[in-house]
Protein backbone atom coordinates (compact mmCIF):
# COMPACT_ATOMS: atom_id res chain seq x y z
CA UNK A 1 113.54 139.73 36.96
CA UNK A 2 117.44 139.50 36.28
CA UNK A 3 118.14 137.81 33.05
CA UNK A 4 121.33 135.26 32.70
CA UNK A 5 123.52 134.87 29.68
CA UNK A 6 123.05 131.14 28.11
CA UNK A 7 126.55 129.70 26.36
CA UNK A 8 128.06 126.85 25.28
CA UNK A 9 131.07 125.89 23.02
CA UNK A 10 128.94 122.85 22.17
CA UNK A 11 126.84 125.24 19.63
CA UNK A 12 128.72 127.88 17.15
CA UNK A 13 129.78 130.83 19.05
CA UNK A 14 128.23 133.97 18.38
CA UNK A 15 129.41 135.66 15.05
CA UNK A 16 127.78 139.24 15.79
CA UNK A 17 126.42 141.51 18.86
CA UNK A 18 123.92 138.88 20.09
CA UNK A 19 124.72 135.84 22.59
CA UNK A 20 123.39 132.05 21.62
CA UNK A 21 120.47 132.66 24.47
CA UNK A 22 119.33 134.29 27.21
CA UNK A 23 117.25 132.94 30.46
CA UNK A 24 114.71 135.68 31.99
CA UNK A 25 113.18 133.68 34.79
CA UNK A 26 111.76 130.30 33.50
CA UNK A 27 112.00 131.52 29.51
CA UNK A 28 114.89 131.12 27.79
CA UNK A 29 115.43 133.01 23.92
CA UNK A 30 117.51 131.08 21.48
CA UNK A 31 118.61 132.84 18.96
CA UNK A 32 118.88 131.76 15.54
CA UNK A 33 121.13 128.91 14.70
CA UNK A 34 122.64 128.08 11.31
CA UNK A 35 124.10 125.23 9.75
CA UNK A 36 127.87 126.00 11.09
CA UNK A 37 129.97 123.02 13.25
CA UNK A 38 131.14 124.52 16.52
CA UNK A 39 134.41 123.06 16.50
CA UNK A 40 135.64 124.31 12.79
CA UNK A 41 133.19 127.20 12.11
CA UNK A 42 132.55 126.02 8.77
CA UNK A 43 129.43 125.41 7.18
CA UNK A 44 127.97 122.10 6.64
CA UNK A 45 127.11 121.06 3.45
CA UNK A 46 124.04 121.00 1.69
CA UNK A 47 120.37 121.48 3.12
CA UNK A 48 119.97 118.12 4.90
CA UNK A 49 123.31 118.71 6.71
CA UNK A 50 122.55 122.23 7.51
CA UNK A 51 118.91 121.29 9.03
CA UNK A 52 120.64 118.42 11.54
CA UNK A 53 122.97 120.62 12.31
CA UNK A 54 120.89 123.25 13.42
CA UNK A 55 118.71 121.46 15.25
CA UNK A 56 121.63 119.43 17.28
CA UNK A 57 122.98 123.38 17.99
CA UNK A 58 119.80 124.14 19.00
CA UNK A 59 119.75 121.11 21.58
CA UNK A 60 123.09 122.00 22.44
CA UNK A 61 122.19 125.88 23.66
CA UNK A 62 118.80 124.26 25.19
CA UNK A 63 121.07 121.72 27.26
CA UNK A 64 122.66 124.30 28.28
CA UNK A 65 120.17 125.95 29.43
CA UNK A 66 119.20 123.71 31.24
CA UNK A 67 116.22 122.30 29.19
CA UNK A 68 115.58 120.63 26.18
CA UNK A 69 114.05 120.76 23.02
CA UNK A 70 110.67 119.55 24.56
CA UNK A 71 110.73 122.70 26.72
CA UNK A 72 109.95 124.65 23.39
CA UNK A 73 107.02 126.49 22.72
CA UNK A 74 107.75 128.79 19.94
CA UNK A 75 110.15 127.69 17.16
CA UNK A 76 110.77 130.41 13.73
CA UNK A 77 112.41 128.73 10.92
CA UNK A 78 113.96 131.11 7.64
CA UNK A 79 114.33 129.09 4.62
CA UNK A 80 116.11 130.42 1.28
CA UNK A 81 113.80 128.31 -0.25
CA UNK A 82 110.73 127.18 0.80
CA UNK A 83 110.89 123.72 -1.24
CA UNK A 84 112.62 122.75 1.54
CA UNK A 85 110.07 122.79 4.44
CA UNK A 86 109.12 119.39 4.76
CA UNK A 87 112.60 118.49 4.75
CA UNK A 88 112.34 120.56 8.00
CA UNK A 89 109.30 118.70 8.80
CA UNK A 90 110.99 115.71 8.74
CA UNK A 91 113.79 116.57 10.99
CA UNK A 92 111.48 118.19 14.01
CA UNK A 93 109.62 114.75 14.26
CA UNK A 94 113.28 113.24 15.00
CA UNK A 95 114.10 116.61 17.81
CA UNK A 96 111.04 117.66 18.82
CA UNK A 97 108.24 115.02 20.55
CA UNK A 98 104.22 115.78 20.35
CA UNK A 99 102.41 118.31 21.34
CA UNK A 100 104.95 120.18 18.84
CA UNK A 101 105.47 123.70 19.62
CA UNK A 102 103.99 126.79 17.34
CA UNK A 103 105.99 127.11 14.36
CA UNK A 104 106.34 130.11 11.71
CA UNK A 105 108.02 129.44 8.36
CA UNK A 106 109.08 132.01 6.74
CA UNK A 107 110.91 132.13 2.62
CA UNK A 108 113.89 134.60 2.83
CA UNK A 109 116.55 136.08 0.22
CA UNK A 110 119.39 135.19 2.19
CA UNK A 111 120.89 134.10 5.44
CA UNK A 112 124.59 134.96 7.05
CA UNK A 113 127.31 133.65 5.79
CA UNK A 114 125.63 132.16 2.38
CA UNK A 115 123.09 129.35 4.80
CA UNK A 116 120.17 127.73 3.70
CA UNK A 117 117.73 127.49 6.78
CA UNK A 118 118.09 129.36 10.05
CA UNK A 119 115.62 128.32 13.38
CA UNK A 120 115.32 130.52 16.69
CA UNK A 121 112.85 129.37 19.81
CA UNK A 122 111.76 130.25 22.78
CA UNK A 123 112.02 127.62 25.39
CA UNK A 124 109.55 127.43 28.58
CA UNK A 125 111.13 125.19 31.61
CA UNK A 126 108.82 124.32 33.76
């Protein structure tokens, strides 16, 4: 199977060696997002800020793949503090409809460029 390079300037661009996903035949890899805007490359601001925006660059690389968030069925979140997590619980009932997709949560010392919460998926289109 040949595998396709997802981007979008509607989601930060990549800050490192990685690109935002890639499509191997119907499976598409996000990786992780952050809280940056993808217009100023700044951070948002605080944890609620940081989770929407995550999630809407998330939907954003998922769009452009072609799918949506629905299409997920494997989601990781990082969290530099777990106290946190049902603020993330809150926001994936507003991106995400039911059956949810498996989740991992997972506490963490730090995340680039000084972020609170970082989410990857994997995306099936069917």
């Amino acid at each position: 199977m040949s595998r396709t390079i997802v981007s979008t300037t509607d989601a930060p661009a990549a800050i490192g060696t990685y690109s935002q996903a890639v499509k191997v035949g119907n499976t598409v890899y996000m990786s992780g997002q952050i809280g940056l805007d993808p217009a100023t490359m700044t951070m948002a601001d605080g944890i609620d800020a940081q989770i929407t925006r995550v999630f809407d660059n998330l939907k954003a690389v998922a769009a452009a793949a072609g799918a949506t968030l629905d299409n997920a069925v494997k989601v990781n979140v990082f969290l530099t503090d777990l106290g946190n997590f049902a603020k993330v619980n809150e926001a994936m009932t507003r991106y995400f409809n039911q059956p949810f997709p498996a989740r991992a949560a997972v506490g963490v010392a730090a995340l680039p460029r000084g972020a609170l919460v970082e989410v990857d998926a994997v995306l099936v289109i069917d």
